[in-house]
PDB file of N, CA and C in Angstrom:
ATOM      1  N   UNK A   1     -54.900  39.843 -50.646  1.00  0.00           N
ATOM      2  CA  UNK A   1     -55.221  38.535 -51.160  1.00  0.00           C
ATOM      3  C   UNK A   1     -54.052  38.068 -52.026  1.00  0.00           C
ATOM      4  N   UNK A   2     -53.554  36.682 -51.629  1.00  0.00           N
ATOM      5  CA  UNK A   2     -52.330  35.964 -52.264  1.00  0.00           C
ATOM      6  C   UNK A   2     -52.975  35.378 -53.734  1.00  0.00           C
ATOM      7  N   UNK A   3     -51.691  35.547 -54.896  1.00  0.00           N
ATOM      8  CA  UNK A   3     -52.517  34.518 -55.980  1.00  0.00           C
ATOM      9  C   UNK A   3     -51.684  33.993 -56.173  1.00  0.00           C
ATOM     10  N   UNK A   4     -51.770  32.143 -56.668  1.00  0.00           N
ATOM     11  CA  UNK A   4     -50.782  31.296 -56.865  1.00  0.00           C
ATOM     12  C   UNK A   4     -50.740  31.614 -58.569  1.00  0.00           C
ATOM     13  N   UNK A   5     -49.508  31.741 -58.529  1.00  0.00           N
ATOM     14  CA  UNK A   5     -49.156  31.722 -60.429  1.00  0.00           C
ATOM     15  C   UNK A   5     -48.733  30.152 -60.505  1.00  0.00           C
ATOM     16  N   UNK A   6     -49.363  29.613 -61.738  1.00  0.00           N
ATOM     17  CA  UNK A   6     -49.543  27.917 -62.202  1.00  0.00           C
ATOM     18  C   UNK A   6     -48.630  27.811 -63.345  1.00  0.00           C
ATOM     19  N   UNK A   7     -47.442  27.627 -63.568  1.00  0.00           N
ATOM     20  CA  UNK A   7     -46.899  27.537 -64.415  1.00  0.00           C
ATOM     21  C   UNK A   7     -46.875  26.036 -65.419  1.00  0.00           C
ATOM     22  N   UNK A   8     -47.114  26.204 -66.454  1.00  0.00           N
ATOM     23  CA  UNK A   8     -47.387  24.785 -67.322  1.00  0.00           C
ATOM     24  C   UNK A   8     -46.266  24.557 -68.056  1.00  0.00           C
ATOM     25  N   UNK A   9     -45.520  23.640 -67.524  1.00  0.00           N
ATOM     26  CA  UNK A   9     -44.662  23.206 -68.691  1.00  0.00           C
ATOM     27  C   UNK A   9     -44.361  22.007 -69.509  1.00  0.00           C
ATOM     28  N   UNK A  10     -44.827  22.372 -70.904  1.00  0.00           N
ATOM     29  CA  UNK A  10     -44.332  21.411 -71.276  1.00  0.00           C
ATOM     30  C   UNK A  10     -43.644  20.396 -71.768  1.00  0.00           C
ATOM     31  N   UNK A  11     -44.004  19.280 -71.832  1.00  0.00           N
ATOM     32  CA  UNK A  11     -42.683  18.294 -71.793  1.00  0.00           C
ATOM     33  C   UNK A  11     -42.760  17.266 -73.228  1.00  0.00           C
ATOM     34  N   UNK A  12     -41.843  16.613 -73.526  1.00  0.00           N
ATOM     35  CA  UNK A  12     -41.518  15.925 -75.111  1.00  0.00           C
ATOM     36  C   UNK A  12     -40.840  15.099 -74.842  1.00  0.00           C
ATOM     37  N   UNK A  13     -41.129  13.532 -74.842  1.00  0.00           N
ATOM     38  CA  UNK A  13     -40.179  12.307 -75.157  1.00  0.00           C
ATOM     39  C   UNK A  13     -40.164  11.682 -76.660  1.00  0.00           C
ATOM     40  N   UNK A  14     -39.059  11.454 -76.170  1.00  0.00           N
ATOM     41  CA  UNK A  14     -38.873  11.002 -77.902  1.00  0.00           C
ATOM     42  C   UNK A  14     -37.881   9.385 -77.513  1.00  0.00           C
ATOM     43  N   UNK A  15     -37.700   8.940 -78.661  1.00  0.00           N
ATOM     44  CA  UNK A  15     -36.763   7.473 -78.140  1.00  0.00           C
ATOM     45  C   UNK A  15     -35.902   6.858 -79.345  1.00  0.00           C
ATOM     46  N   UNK A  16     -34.316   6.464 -79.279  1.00  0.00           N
ATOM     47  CA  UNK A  16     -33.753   6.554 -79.960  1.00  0.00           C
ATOM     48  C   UNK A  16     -34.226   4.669 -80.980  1.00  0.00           C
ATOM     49  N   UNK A  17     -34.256   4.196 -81.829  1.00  0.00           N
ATOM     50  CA  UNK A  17     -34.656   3.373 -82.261  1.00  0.00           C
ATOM     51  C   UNK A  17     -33.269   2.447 -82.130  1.00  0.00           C
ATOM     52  N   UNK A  18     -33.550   1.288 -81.957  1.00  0.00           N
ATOM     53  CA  UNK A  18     -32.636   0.467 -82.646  1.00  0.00           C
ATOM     54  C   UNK A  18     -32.354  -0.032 -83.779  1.00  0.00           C
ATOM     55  N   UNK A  19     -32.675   0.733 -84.636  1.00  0.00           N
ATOM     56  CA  UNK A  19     -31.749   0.717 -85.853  1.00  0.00           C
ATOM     57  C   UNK A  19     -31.520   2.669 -86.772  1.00  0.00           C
ATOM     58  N   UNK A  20     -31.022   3.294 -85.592  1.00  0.00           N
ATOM     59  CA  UNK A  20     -30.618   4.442 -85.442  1.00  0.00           C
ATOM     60  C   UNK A  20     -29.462   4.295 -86.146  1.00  0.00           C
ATOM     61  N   UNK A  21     -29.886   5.589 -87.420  1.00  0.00           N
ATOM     62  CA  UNK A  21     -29.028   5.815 -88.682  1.00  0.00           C
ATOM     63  C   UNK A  21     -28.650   7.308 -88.559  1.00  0.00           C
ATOM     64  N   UNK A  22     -27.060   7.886 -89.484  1.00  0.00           N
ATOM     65  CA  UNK A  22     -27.196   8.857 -88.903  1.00  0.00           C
ATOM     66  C   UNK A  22     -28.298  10.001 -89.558  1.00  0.00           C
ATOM     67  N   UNK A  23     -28.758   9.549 -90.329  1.00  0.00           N
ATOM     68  CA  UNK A  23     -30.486  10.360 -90.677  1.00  0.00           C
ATOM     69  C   UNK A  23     -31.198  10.339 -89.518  1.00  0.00           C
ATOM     70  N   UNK A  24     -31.304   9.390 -88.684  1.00  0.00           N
ATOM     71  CA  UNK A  24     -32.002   9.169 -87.362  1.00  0.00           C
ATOM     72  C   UNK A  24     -31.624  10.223 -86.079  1.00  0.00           C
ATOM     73  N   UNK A  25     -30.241  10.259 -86.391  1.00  0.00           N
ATOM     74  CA  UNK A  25     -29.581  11.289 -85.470  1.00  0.00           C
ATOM     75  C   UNK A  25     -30.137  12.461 -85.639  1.00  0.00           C
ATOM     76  N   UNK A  26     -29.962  13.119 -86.854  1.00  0.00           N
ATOM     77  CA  UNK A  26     -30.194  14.293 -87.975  1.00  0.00           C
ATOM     78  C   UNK A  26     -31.859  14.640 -86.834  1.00  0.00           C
ATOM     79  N   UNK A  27     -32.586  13.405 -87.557  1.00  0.00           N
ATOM     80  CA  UNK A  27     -33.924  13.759 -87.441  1.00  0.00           C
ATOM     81  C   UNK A  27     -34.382  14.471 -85.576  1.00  0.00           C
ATOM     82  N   UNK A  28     -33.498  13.578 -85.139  1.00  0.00           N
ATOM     83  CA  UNK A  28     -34.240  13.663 -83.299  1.00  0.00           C
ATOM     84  C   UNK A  28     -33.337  15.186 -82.715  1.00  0.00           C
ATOM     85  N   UNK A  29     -32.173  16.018 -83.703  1.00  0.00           N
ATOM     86  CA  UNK A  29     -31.945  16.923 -83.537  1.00  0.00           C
ATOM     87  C   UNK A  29     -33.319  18.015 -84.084  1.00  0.00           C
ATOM     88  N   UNK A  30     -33.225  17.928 -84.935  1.00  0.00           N
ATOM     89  CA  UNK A  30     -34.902  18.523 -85.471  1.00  0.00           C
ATOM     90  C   UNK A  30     -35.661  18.137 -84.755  1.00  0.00           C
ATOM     91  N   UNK A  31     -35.890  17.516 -84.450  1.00  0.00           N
ATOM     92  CA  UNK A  31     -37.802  17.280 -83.545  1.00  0.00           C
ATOM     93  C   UNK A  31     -37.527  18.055 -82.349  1.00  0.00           C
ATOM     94  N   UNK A  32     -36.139  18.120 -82.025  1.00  0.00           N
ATOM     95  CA  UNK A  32     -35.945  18.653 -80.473  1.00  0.00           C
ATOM     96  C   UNK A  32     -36.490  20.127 -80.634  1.00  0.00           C
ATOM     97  N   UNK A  33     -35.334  20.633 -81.200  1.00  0.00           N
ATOM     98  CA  UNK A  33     -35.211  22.149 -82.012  1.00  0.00           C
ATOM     99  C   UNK A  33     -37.028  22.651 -82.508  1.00  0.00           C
ATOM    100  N   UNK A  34     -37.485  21.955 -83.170  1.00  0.00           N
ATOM    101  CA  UNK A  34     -39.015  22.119 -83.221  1.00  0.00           C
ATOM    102  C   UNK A  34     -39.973  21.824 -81.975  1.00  0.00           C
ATOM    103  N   UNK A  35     -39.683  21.103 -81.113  1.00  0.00           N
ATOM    104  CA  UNK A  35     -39.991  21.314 -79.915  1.00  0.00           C
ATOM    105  C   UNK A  35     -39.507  22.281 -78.884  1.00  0.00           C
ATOM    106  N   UNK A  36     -38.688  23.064 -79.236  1.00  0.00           N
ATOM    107  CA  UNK A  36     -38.139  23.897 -78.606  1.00  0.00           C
ATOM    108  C   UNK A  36     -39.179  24.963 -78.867  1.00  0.00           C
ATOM    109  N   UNK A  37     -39.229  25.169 -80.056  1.00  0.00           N
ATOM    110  CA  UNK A  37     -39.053  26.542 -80.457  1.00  0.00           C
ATOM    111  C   UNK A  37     -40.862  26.481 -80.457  1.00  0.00           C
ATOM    112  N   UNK A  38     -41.287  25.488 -79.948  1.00  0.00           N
ATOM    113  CA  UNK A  38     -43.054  25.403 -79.768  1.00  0.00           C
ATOM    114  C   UNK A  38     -43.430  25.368 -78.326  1.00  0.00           C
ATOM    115  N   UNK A  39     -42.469  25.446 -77.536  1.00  0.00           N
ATOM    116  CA  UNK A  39     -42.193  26.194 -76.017  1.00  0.00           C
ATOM    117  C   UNK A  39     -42.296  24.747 -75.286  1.00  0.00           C
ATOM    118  N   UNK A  40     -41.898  23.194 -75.397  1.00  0.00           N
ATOM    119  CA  UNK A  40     -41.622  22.521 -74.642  1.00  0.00           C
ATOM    120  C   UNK A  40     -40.077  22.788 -73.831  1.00  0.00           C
ATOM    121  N   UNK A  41     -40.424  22.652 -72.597  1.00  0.00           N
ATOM    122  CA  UNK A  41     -39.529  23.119 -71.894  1.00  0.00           C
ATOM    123  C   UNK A  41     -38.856  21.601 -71.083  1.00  0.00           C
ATOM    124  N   UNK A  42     -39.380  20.718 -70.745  1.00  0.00           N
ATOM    125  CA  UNK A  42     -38.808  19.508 -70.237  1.00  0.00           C
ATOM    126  C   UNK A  42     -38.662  18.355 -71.078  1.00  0.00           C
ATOM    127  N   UNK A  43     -37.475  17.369 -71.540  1.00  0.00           N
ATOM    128  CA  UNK A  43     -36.883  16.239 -72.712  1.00  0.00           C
ATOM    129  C   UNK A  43     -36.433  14.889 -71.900  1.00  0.00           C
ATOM    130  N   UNK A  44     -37.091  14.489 -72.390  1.00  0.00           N
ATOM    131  CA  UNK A  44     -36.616  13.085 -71.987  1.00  0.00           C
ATOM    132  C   UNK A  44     -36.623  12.004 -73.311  1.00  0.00           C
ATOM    133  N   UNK A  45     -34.810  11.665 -73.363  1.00  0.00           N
ATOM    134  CA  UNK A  45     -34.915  10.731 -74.956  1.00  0.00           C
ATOM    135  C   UNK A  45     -34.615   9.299 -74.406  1.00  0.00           C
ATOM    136  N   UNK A  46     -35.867   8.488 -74.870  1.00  0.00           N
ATOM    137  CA  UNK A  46     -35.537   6.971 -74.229  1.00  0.00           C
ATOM    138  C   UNK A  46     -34.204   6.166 -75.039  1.00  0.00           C
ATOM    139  N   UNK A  47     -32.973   5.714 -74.660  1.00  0.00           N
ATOM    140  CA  UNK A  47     -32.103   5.440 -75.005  1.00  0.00           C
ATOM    141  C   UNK A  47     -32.336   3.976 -75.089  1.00  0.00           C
ATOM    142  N   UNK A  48     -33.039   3.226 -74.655  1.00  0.00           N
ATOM    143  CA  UNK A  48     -33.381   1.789 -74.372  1.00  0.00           C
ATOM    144  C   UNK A  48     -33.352   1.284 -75.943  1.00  0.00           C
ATOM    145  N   UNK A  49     -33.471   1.628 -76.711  1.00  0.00           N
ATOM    146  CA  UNK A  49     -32.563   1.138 -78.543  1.00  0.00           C
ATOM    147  C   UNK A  49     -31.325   1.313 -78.966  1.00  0.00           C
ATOM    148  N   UNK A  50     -30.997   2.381 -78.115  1.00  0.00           N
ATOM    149  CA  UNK A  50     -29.653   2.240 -78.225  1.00  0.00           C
ATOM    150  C   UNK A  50     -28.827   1.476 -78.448  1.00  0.00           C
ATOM    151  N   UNK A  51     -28.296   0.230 -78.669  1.00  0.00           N
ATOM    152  CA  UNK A  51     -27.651  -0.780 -78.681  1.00  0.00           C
ATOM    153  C   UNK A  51     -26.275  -0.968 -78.989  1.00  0.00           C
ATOM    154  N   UNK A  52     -25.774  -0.045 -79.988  1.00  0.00           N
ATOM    155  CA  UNK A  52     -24.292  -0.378 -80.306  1.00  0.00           C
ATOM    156  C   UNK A  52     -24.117   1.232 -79.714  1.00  0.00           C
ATOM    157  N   UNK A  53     -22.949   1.642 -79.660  1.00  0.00           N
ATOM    158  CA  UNK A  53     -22.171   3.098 -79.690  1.00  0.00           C
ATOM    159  C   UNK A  53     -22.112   3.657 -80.721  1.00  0.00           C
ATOM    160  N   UNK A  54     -22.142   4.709 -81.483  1.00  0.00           N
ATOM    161  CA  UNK A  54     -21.602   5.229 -82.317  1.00  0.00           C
ATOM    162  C   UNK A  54     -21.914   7.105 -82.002  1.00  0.00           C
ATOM    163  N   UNK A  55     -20.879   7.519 -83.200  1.00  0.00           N
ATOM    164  CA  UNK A  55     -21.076   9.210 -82.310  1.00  0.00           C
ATOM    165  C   UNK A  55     -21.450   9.867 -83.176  1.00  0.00           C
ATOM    166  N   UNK A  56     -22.268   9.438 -83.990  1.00  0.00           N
ATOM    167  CA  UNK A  56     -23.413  10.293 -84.468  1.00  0.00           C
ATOM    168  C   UNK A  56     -24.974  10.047 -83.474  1.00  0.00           C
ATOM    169  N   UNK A  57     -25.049   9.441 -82.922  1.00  0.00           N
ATOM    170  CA  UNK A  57     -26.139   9.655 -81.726  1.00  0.00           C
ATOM    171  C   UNK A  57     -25.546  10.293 -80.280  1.00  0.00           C
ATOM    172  N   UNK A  58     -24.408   9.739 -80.568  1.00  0.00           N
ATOM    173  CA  UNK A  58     -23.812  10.719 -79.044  1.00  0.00           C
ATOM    174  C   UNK A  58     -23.533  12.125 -79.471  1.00  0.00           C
ATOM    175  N   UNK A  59     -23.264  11.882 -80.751  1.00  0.00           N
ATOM    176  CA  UNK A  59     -23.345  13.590 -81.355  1.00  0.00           C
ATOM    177  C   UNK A  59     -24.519  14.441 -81.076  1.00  0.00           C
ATOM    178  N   UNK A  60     -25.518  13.739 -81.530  1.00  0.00           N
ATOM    179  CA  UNK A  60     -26.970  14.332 -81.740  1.00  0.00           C
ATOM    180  C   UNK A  60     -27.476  14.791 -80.430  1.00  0.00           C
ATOM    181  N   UNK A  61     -27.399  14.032 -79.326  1.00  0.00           N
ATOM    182  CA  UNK A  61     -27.547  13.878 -77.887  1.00  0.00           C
ATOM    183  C   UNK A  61     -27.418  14.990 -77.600  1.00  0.00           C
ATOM    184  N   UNK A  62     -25.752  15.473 -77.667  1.00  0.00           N
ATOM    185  CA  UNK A  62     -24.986  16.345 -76.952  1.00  0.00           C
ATOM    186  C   UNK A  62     -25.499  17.555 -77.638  1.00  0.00           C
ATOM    187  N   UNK A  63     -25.787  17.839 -78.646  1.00  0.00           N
ATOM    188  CA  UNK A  63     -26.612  18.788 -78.899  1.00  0.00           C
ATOM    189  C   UNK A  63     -27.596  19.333 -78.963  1.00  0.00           C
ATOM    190  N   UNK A  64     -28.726  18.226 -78.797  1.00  0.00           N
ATOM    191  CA  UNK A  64     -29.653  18.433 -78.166  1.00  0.00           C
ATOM    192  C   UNK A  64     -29.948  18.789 -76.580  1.00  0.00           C
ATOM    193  N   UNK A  65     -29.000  18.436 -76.039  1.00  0.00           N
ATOM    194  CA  UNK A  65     -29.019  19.172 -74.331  1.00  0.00           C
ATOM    195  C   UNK A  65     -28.319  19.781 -74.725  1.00  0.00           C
ATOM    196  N   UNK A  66     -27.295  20.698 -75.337  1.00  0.00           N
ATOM    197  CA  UNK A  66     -26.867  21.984 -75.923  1.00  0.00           C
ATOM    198  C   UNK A  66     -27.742  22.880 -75.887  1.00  0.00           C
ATOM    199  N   UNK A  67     -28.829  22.530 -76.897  1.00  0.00           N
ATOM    200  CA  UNK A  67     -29.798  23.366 -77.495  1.00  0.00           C
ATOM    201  C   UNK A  67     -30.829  23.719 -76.109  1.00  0.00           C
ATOM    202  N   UNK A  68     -31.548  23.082 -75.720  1.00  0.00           N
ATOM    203  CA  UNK A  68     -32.101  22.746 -74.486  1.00  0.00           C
ATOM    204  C   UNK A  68     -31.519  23.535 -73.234  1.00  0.00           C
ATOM    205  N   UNK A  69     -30.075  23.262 -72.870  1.00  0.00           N
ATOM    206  CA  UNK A  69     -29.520  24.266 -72.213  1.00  0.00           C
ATOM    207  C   UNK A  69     -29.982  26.481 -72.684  1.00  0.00           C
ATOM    208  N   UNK A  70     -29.569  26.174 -74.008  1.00  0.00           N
ATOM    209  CA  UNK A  70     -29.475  27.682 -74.231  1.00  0.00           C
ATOM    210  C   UNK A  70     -31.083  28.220 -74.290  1.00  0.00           C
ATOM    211  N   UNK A  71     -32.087  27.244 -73.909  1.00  0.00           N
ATOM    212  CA  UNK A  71     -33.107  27.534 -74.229  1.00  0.00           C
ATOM    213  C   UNK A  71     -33.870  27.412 -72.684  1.00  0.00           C
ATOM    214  N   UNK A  72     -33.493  27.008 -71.936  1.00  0.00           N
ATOM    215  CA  UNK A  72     -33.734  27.308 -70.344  1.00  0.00           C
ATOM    216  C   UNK A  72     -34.704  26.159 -70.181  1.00  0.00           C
ATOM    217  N   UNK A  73     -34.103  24.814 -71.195  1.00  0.00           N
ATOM    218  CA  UNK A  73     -35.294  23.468 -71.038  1.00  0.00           C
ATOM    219  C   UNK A  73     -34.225  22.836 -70.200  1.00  0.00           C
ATOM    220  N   UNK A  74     -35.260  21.762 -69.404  1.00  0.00           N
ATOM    221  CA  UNK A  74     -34.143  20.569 -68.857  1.00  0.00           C
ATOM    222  C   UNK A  74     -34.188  19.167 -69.662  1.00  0.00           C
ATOM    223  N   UNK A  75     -33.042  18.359 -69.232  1.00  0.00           N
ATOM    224  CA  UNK A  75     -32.780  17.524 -70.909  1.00  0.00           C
ATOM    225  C   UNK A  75     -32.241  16.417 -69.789  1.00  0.00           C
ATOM    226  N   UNK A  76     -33.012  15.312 -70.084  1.00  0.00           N
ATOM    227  CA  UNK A  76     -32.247  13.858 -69.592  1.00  0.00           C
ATOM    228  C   UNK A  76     -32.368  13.286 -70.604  1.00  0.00           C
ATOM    229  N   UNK A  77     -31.385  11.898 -70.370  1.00  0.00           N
ATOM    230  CA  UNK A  77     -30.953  10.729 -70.858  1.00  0.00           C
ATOM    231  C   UNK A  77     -32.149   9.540 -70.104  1.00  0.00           C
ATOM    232  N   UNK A  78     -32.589   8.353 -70.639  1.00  0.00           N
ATOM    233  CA  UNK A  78     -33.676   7.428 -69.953  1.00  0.00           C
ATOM    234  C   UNK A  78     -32.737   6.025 -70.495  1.00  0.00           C
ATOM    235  N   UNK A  79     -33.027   5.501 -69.714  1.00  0.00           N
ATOM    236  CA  UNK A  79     -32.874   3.542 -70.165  1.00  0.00           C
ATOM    237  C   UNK A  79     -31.761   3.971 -70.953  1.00  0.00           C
ATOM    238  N   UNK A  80     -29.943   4.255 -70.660  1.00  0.00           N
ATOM    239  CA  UNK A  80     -28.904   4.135 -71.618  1.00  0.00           C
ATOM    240  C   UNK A  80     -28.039   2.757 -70.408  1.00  0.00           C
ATOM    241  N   UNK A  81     -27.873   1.879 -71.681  1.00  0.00           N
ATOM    242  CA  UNK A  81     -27.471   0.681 -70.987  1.00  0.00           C
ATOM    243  C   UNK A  81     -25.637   1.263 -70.343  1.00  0.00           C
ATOM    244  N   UNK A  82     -25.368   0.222 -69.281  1.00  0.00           N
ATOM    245  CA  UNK A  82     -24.136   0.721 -68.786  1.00  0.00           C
ATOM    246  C   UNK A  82     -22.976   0.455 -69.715  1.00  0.00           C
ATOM    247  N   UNK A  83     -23.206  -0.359 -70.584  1.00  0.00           N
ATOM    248  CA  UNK A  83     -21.804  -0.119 -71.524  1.00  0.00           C
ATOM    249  C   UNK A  83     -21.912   0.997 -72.267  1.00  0.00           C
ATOM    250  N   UNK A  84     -23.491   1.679 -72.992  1.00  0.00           N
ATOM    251  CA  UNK A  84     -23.115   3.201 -73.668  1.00  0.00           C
ATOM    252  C   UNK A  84     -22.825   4.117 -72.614  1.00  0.00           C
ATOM    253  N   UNK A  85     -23.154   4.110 -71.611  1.00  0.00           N
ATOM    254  CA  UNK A  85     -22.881   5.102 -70.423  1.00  0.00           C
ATOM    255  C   UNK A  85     -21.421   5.329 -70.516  1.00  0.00           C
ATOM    256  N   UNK A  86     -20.623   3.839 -69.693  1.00  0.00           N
ATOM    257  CA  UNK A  86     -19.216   3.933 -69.942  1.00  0.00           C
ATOM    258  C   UNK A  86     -18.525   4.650 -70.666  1.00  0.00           C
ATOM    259  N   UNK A  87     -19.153   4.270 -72.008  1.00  0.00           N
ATOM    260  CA  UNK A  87     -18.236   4.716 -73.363  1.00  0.00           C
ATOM    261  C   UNK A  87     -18.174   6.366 -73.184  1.00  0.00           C
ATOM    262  N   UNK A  88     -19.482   6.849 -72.424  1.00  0.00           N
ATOM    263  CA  UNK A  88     -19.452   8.473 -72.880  1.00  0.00           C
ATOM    264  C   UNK A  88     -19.010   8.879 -71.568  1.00  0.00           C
ATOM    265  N   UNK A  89     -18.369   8.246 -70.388  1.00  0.00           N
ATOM    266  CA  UNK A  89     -17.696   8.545 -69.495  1.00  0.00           C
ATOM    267  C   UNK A  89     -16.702   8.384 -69.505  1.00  0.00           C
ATOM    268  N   UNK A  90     -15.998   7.218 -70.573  1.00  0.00           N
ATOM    269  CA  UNK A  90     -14.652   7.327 -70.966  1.00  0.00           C
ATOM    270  C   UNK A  90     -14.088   8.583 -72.013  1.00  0.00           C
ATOM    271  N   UNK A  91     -15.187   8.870 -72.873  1.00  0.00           N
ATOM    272  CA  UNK A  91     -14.914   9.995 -73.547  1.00  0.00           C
ATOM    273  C   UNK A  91     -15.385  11.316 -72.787  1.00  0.00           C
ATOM    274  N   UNK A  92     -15.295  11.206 -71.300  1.00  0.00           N
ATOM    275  CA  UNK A  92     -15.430  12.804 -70.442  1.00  0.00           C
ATOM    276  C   UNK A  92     -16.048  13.546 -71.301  1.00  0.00           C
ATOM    277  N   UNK A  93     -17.707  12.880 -71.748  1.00  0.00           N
ATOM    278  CA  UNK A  93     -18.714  14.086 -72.146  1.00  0.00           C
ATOM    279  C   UNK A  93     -20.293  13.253 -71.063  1.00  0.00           C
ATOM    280  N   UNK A  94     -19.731  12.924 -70.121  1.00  0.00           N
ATOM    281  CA  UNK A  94     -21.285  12.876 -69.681  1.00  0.00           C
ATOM    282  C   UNK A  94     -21.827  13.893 -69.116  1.00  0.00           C
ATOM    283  N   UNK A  95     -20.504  14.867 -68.608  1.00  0.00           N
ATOM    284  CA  UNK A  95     -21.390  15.684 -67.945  1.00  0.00           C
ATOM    285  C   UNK A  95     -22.163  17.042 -68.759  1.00  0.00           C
ATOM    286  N   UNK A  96     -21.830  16.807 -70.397  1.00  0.00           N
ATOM    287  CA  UNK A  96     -22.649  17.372 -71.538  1.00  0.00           C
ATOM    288  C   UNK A  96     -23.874  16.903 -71.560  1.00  0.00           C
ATOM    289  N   UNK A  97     -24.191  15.735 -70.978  1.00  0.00           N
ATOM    290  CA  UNK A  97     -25.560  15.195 -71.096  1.00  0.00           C
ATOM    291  C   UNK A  97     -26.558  15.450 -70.003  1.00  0.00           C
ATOM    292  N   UNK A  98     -25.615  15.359 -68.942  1.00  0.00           N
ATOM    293  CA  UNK A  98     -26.338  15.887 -67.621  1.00  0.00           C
ATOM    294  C   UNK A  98     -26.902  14.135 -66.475  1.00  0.00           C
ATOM    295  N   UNK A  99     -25.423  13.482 -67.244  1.00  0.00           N
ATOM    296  CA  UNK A  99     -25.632  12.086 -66.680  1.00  0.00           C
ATOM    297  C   UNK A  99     -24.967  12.423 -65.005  1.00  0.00           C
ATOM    298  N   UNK A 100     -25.769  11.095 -64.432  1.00  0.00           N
ATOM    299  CA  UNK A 100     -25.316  11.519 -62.922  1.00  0.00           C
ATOM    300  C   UNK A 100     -23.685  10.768 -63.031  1.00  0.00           C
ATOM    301  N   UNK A 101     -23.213  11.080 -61.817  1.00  0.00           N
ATOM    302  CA  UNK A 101     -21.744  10.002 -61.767  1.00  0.00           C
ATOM    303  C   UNK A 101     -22.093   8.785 -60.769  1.00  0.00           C
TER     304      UNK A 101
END
């Protein structure tokens, strides 16, 4: 007799605000990291507030699919408009994020 093993995983969105400070950054590195370590295994951060560039959220980002990586979670990017995209393809770190080309 076959048994199906059901694996549950779970998952955590979070979403960057538009008026993302770098306390804001700070914070969505922590929530990740505490979601980590409470066994969510799949991330999705809605970027759709995103609005200007700056690299304390592209900082925060990249370490949060850092963290996520070393922790055997999978980590996307959601709604990042094509000019922040650009910017982090001109600075050759998208594929830190796990953006498509």
């Amino acid at each position: 007799m076959a048994s199906a093993a059901h694996m549950n995983v779970s998952s955590a969105r979070f979403a960057i605000s538009s008026r993302q400070t770098s306390y804001g950054a700070k914070h969505l590195r922590t929530q990740v990291r505490q979601a980590l370590q409470e066994g969510d295994r799949h991330f999705v951060v809605d970027c759709e507030g995103w609005n200007q560039f700056d690299l304390s959220t592209l900082s925060s980002l990249i370490q949060c699919a850092a963290a996520c990586r070393e922790h055997g979670a999978s980590f996307e990017v959601a709604n990042m408009s094509s000019d922040i995209r650009e910017n982090v393809r001109d600075l050759q770190l998208a594929g830190r994020l796990g953006l498509a080309d």
